[in-house]
Every structure is written in structure tokens, then in C-alpha cells.
N, C-alpha and C. Protein backbone atom coordinates (compact mmCIF):
# COMPACT_ATOMS: atom_id res chain seq x y z
N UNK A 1 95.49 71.10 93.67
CA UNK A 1 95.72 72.40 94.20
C UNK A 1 96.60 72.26 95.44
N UNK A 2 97.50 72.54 95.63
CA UNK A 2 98.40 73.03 96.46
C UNK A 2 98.05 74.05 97.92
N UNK A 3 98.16 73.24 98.81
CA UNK A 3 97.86 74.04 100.15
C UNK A 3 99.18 74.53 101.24
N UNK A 4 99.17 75.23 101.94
CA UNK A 4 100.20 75.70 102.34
C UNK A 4 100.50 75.96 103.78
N UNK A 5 101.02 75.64 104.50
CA UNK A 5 101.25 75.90 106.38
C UNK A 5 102.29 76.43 106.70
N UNK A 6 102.53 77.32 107.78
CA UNK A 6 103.90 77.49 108.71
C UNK A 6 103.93 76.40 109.15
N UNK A 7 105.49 76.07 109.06
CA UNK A 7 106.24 75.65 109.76
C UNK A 7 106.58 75.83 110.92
N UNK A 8 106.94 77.07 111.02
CA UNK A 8 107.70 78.21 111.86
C UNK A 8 107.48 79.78 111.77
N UNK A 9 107.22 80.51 112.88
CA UNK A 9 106.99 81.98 112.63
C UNK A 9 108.03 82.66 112.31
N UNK A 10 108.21 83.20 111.28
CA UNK A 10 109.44 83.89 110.36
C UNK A 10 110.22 85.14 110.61
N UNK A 11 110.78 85.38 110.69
CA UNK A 11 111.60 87.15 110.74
C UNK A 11 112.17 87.07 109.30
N UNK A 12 110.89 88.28 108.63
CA UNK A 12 111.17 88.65 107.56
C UNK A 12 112.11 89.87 107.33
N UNK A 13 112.34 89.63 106.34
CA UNK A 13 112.61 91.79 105.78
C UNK A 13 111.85 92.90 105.72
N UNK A 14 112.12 93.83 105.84
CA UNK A 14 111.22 94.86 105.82
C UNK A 14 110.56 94.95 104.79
N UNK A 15 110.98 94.59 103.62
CA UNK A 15 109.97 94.70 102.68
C UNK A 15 108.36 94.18 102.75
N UNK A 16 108.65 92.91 103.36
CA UNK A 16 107.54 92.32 104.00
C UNK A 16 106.85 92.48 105.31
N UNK A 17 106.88 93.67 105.91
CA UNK A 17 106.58 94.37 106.81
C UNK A 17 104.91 94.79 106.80
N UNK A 18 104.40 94.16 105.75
CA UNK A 18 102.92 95.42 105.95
C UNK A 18 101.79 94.17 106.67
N UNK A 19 101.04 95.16 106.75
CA UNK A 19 99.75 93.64 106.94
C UNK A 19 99.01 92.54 106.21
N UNK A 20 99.58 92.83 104.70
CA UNK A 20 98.76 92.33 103.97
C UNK A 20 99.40 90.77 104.38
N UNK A 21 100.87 90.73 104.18
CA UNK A 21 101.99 89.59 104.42
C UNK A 21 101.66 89.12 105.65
N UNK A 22 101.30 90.05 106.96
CA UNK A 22 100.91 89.50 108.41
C UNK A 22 99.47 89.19 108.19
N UNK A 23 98.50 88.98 107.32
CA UNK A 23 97.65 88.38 107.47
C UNK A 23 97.70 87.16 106.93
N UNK A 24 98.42 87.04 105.63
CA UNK A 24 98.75 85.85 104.82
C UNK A 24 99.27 84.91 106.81
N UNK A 25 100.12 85.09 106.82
CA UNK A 25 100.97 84.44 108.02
C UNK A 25 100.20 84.68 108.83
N UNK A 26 99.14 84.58 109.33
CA UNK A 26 98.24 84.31 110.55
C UNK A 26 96.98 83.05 109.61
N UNK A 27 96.74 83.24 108.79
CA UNK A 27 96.47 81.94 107.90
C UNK A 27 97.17 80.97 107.81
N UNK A 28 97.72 81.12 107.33
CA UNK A 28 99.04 79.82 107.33
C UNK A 28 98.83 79.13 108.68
N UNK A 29 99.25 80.05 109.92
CA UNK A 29 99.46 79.76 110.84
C UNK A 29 98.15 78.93 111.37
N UNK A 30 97.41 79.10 111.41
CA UNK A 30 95.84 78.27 111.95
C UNK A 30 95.46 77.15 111.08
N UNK A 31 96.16 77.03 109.66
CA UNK A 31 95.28 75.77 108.55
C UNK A 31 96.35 75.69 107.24
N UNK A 32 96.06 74.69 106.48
CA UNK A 32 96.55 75.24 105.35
C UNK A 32 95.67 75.94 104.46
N UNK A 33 96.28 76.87 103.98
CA UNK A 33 95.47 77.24 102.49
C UNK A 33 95.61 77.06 101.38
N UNK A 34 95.00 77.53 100.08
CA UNK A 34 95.42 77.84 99.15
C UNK A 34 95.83 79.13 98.68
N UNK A 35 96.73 79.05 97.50
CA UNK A 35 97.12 80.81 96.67
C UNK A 35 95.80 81.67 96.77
N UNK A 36 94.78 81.08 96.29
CA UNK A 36 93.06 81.54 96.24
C UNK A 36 93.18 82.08 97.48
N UNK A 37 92.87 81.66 98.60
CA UNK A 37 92.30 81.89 100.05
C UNK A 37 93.35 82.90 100.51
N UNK A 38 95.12 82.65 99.87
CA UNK A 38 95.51 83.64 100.66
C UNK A 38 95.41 85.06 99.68
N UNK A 39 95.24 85.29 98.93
CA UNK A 39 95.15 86.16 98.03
C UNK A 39 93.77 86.96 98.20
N UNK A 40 92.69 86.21 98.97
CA UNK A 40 91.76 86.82 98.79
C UNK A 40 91.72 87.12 100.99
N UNK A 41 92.47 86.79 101.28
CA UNK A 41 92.92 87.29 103.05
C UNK A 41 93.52 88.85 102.85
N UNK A 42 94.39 88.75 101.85
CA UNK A 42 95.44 89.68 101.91
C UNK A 42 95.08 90.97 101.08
N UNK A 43 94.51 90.93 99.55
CA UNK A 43 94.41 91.73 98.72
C UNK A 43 95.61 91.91 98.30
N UNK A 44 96.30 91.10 97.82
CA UNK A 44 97.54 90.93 97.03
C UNK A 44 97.45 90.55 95.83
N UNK A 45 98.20 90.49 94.70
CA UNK A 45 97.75 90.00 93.53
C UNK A 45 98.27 88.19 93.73
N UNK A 46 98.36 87.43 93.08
CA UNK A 46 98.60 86.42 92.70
C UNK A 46 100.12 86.15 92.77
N UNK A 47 100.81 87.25 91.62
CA UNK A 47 102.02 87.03 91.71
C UNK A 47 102.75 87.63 93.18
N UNK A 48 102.39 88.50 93.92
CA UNK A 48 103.13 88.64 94.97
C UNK A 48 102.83 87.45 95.94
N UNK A 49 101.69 86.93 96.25
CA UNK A 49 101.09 86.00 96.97
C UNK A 49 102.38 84.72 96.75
N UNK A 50 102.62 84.55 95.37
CA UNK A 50 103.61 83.15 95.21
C UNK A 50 104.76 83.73 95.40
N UNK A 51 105.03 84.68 95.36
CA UNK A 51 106.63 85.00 95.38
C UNK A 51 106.69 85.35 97.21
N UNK A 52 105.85 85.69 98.25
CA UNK A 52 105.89 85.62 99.35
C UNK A 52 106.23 84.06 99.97
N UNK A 53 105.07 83.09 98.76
CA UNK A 53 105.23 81.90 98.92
C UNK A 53 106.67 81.16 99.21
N UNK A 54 107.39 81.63 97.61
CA UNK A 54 108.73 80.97 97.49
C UNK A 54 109.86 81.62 98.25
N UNK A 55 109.55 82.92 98.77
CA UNK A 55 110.12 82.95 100.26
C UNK A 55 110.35 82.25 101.31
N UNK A 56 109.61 82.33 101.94
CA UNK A 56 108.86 81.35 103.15
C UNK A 56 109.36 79.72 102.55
N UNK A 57 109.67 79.33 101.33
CA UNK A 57 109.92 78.11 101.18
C UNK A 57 111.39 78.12 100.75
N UNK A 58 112.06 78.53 100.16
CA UNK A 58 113.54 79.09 100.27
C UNK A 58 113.56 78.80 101.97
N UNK A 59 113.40 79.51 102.54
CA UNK A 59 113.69 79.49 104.24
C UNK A 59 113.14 78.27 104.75
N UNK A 60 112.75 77.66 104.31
CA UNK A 60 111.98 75.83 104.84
C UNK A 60 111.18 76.28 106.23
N UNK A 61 110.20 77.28 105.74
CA UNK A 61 109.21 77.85 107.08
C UNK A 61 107.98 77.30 106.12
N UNK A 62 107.68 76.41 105.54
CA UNK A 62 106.28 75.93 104.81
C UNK A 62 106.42 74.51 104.87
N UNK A 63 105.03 73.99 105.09
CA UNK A 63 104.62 72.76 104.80
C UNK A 63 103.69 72.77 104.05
N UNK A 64 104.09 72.11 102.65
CA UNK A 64 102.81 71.61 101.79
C UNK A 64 102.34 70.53 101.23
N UNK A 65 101.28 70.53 100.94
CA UNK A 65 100.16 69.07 100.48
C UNK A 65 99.10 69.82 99.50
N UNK A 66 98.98 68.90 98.97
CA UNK A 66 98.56 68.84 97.41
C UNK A 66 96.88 68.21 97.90
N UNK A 67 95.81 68.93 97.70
CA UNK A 67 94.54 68.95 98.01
C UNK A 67 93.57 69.37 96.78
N UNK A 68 92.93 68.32 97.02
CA UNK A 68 91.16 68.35 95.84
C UNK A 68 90.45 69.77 95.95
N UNK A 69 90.12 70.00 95.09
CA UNK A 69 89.07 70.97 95.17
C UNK A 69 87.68 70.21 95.86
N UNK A 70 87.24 71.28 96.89
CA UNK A 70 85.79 71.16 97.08
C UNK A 70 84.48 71.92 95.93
N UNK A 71 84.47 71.10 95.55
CA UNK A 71 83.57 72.14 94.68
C UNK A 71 81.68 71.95 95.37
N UNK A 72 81.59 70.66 95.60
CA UNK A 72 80.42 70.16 95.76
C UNK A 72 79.67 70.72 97.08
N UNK A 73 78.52 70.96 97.10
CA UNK A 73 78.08 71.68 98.48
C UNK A 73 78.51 70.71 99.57
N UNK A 74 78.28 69.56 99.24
CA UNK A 74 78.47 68.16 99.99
C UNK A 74 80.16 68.59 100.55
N UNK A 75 80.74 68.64 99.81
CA UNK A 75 82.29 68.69 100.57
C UNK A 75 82.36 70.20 100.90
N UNK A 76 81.40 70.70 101.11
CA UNK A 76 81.56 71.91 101.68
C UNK A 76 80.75 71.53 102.77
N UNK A 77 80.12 70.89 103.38
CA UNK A 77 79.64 70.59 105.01
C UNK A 77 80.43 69.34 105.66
N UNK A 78 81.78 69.36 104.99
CA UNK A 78 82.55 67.97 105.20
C UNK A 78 83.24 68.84 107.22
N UNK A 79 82.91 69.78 107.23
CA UNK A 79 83.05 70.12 109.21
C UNK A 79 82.42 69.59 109.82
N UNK A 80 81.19 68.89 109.25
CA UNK A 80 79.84 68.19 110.07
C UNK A 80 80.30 67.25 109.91
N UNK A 81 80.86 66.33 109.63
CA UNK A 81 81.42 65.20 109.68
C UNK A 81 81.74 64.80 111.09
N UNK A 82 82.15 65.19 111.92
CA UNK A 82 81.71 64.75 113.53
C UNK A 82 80.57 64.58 114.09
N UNK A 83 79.88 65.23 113.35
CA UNK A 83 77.92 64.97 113.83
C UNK A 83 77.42 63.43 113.20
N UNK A 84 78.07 63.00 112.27
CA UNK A 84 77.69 61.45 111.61
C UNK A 84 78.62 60.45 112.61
N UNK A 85 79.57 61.32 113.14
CA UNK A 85 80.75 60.05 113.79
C UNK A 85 80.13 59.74 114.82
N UNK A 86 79.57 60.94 115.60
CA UNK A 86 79.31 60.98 116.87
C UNK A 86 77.70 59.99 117.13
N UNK A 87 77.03 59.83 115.84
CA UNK A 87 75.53 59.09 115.85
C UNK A 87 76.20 57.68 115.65
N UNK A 88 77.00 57.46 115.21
CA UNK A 88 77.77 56.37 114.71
C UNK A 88 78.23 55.76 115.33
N UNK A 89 78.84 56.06 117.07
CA UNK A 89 79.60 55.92 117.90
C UNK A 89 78.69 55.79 119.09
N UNK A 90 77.36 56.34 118.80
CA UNK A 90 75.82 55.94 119.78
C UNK A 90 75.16 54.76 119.06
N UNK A 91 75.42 53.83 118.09
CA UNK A 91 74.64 52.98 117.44
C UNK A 91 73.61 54.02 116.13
N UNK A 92 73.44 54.47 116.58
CA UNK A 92 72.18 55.45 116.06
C UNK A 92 72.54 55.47 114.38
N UNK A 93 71.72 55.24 113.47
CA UNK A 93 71.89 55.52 111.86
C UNK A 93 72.06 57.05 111.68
């Protein structure tokens, strides 16, 4: 799955003027995502979501990386992962 970042904050067209597009791009901007995550930020369908995409990448304002699904609850508490470093880094098991 394919994740997605600004590069750079964009000056779009008006077409892309509403909020749904300025929320996509305040995502971007803090992490990467996926089509999923931004689609479900925005309430966009799918196909506008990628074609905003191949915008933004036409203009070389994206950075992307190719990422696993979390499916497992386990890689869904993978944020706590500083709480094992930090016992780890005291001796402590």
C-alpha cells in the first residue's frame, strides 16, 4: 500500500479550493497516509482522492513509500514502542 507526504505546500487552482482538498493537505502535511485515510479525512470518493493525488505528483509536491498493512492489533500499538525502548535503555525486561 502506498503512503503519501507533502513535499511542499501547494498553490492550487480553484477548482481545488474547497475543504475537502484542504483537509487531504493538512494530512499529508503532519504523516504519510494512505488513499484509505485520505478519503475517509475528506469524504471524497476514491477516484477524486487519486486524481488530487496525481496532481500534487505531476507538480513533484509528494513524497512516497510503499507501506505494509497493519492489520494486527499488535501493529496497531506499534506508538508504544518507546515504552519497551525506554525499559530497555533502564536495564529493566
Amino acid at each position: 500500500m502506498k503512503q503519501y507526504k507533502l513535499a511542499a505546500w501547494p498553490d492550487l487552482p480553484a477548482a481545488f479550493h474547497r475543504t475537502a482538498y484542504r483537509r487531504m493537505l493538512h494530512q499529508m502535511s503532519q504523516r504519510f497516509v494512505s488513499v484509505r485515510q485520505l478519503m475517509r479525512a475528506s469524504g471524497l470518493t476514491r477516484n477524486a482522492v487519486v486524481q488530487f493525488l496525481d496532481t500534487l505528483t505531476e507538480r513533484s509536491l509528494l513524497v512516497e513509500r510503499e507501506h505494509a498493512n497493519r492489520d494486527s492489533l499488535f501493529d496497531s500499538l506499534m506508538p508504544l514502542a518507546w515504552l519497551r525502548r525506554t525499559f530497555a535503555a533502564e536495564g529493566r525486561p
